[in-house]
Protein backbone atom coordinates (compact mmCIF):
# COMPACT_ATOMS: atom_id res chain seq x y z
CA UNK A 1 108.71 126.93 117.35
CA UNK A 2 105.17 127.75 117.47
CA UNK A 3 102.13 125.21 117.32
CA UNK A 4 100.13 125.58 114.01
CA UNK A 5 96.61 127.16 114.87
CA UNK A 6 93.71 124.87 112.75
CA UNK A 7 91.54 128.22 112.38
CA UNK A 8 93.51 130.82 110.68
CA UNK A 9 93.54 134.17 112.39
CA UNK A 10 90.79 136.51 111.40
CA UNK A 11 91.65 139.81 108.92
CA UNK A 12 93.23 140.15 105.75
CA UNK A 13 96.74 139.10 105.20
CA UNK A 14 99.07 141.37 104.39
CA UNK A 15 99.88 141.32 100.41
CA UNK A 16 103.58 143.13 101.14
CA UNK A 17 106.81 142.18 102.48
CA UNK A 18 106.61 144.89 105.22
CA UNK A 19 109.54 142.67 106.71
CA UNK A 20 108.75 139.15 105.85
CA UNK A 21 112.27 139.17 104.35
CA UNK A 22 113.64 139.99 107.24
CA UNK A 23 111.32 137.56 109.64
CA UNK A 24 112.80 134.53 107.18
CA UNK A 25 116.43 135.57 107.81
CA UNK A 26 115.78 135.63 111.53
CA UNK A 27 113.93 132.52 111.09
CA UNK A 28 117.08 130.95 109.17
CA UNK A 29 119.41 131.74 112.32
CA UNK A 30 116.73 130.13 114.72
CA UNK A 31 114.80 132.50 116.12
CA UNK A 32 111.52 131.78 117.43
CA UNK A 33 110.22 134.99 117.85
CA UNK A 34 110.73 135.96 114.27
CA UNK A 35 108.99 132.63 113.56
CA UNK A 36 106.30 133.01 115.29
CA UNK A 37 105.38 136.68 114.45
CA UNK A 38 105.95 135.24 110.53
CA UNK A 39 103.69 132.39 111.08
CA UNK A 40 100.89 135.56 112.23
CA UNK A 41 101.16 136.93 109.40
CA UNK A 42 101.35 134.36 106.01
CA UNK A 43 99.26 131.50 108.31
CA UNK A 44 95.90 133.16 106.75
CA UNK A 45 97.13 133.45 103.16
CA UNK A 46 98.58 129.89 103.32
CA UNK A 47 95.98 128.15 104.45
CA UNK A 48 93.75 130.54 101.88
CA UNK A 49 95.78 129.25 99.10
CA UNK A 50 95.99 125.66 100.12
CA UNK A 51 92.08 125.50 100.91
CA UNK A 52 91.37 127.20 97.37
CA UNK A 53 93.59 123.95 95.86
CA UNK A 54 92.12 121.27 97.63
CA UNK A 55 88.72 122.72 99.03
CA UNK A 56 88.82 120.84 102.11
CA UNK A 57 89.43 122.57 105.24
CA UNK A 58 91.16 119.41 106.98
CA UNK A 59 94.03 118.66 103.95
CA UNK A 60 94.47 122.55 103.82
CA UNK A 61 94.85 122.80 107.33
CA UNK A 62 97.45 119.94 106.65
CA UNK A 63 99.02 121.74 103.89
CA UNK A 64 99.31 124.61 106.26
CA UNK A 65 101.58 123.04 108.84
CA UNK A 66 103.32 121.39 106.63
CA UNK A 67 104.08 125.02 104.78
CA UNK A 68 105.12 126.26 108.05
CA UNK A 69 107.74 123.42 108.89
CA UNK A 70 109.07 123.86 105.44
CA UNK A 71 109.72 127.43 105.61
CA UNK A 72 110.90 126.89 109.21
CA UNK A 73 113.42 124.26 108.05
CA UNK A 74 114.28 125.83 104.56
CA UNK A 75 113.95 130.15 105.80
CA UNK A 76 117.69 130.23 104.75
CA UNK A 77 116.80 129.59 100.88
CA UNK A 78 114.88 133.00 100.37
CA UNK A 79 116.41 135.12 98.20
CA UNK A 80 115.70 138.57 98.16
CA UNK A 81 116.86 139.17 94.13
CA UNK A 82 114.13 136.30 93.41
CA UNK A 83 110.96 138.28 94.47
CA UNK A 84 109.08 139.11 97.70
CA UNK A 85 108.79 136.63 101.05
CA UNK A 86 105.53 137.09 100.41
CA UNK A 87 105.71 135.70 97.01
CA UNK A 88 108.23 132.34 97.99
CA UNK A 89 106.08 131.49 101.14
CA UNK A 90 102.95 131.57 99.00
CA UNK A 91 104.65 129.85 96.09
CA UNK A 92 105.37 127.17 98.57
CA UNK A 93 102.04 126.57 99.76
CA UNK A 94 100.82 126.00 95.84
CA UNK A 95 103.07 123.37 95.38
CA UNK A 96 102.58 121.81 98.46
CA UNK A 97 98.69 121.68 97.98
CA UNK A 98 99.25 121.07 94.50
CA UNK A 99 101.46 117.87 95.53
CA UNK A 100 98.75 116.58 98.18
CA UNK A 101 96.19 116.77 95.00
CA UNK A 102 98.44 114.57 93.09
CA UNK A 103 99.18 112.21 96.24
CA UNK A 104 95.20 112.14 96.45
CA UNK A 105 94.11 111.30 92.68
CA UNK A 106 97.09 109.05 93.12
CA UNK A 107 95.78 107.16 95.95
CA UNK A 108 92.27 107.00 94.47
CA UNK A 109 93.67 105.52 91.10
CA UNK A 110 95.79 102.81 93.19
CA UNK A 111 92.42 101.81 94.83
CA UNK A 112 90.48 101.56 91.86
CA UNK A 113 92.86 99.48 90.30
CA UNK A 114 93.13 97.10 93.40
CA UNK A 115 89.71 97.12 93.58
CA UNK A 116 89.29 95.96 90.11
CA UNK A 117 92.05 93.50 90.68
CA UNK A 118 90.28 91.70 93.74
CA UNK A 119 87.05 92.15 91.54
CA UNK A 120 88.69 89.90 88.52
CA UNK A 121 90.20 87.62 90.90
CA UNK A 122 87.25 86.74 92.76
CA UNK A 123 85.91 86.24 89.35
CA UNK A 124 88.45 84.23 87.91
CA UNK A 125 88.18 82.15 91.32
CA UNK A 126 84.83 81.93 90.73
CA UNK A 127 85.23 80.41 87.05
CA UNK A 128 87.76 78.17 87.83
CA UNK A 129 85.98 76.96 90.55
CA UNK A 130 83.06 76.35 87.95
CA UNK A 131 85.61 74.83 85.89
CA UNK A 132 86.84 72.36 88.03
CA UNK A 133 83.25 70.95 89.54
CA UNK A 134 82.56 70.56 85.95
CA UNK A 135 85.77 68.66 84.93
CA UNK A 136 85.05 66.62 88.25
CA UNK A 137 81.52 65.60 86.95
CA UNK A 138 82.56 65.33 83.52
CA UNK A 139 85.48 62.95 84.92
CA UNK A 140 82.77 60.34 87.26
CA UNK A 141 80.32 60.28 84.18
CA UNK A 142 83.41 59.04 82.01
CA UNK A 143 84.47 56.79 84.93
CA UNK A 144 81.49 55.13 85.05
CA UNK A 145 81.81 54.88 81.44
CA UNK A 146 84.86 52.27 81.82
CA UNK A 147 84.07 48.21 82.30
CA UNK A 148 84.20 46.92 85.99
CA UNK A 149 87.98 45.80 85.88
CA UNK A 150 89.33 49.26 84.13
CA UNK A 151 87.50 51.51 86.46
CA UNK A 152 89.05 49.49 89.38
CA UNK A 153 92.43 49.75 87.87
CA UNK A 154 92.34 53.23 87.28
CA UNK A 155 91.12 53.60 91.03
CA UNK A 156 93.79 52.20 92.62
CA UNK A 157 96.47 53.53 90.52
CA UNK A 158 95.47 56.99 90.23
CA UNK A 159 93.37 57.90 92.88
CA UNK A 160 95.12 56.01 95.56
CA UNK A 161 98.54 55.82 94.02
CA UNK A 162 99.53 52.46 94.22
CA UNK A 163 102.16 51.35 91.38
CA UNK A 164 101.41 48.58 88.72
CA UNK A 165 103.05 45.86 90.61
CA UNK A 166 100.69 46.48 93.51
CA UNK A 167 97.64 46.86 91.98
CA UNK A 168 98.53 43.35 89.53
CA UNK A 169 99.16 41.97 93.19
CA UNK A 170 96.05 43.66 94.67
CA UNK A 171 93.88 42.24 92.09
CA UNK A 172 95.69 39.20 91.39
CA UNK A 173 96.05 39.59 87.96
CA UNK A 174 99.01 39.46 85.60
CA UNK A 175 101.01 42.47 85.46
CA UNK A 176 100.54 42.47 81.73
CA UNK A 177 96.75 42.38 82.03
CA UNK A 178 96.84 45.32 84.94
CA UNK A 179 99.02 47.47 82.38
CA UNK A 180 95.95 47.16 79.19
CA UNK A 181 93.30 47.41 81.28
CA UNK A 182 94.68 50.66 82.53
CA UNK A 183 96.00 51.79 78.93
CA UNK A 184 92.76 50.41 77.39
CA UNK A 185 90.72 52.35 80.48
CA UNK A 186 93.41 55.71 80.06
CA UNK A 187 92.18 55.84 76.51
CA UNK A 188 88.36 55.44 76.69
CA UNK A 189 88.81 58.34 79.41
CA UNK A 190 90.85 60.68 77.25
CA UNK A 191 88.12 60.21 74.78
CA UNK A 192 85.62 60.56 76.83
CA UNK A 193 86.71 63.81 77.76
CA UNK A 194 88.33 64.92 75.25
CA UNK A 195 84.19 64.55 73.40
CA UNK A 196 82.30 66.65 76.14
């Protein structure tokens, strides 16, 4: 099979069958010859149709080859009672450039819409960042809020983990007294915060 040429070959294509027909059934039973003299002669009009489509001379270049495989692979479709070679091989190269316009717009809509994705994300990263430096302030002022003994029970309970038991034994304070201050200091926070 022939090597598709990127600059199609100068001169008007020819606008009849004047054996196209027969070039495709040659084509169908593998011959390269009849390939290659059928590339000649629809390369032009292919890549003329394909370029009008997309009007860029790279992607109708594309287009072209691709036309060419196509018709190389599928030559044995062509009917003759359907209309002229002429006619199916350009027909092909429409919807192929047709298709690559669609893949195109398609590709361009899929980046816009990632692009706004990444765009809300970073902004939604950026608010609940906000969000949570402000809930962290909002939760020292409160803190600070709390007597001596609740602040210290709520430390070592919550921030550093440590059950009741521990902290009672940490402090050395009833267990009894450890569990108000903590409800009594749980409270004052949850109101604290809840009244920002």
């Amino acid at each position: 099979m022939t090597e598709f040429r990127s600059t199609p070959a100068r001169g008007t294509p020819r606008r009849t069958d004047d054996g196209l027909g027969g070039l495709l059934r040659r084509s169908a039973a593998g011959d390269e010859e009849a390939f290659e003299e059928l590339y000649e002669r629809t390369a032009p009009a292919i890549y003329g149709v394909a370029h009008k489509v997309l009007r860029n001379h790279a992607h109708a270049e594309e287009v072209t080859h691709d036309v060419m495989l196509e018709i190389w692979r599928s030559s044995n479709r062509y009917r003759t009672d359907r209309g002229s070679a002429f006619s199916w091989v350009l027909t092909i190269a429409h919807r192929r450039a047709v298709d690559r316009v669609r893949q195109e717009q398609s590709a361009t809509r899929r980046d816009l819409r990632d692009a706004e994705l990444d765009s809300r994300r970073a902004y939604d990263d950026v608010v609940e960042t906000t969000e949570a430096h402000h809930e962290l302030e909002q939760l020292q002022l409160c803190l600070g809020r709390l007597t001596p003994v609740q602040r210290e029970c709520v430390r070592l309970a919550f921030y550093h983990g440590y059950t009741y038991r521990d902290v009672a034994r940490m402090l050395d304070t009833p267990l009894g007294t450890v569990k108000t201050r903590l409800r009594d200091g749980l409270l004052r926070l949850r109101a604290c915060m809840e009244g920002r």
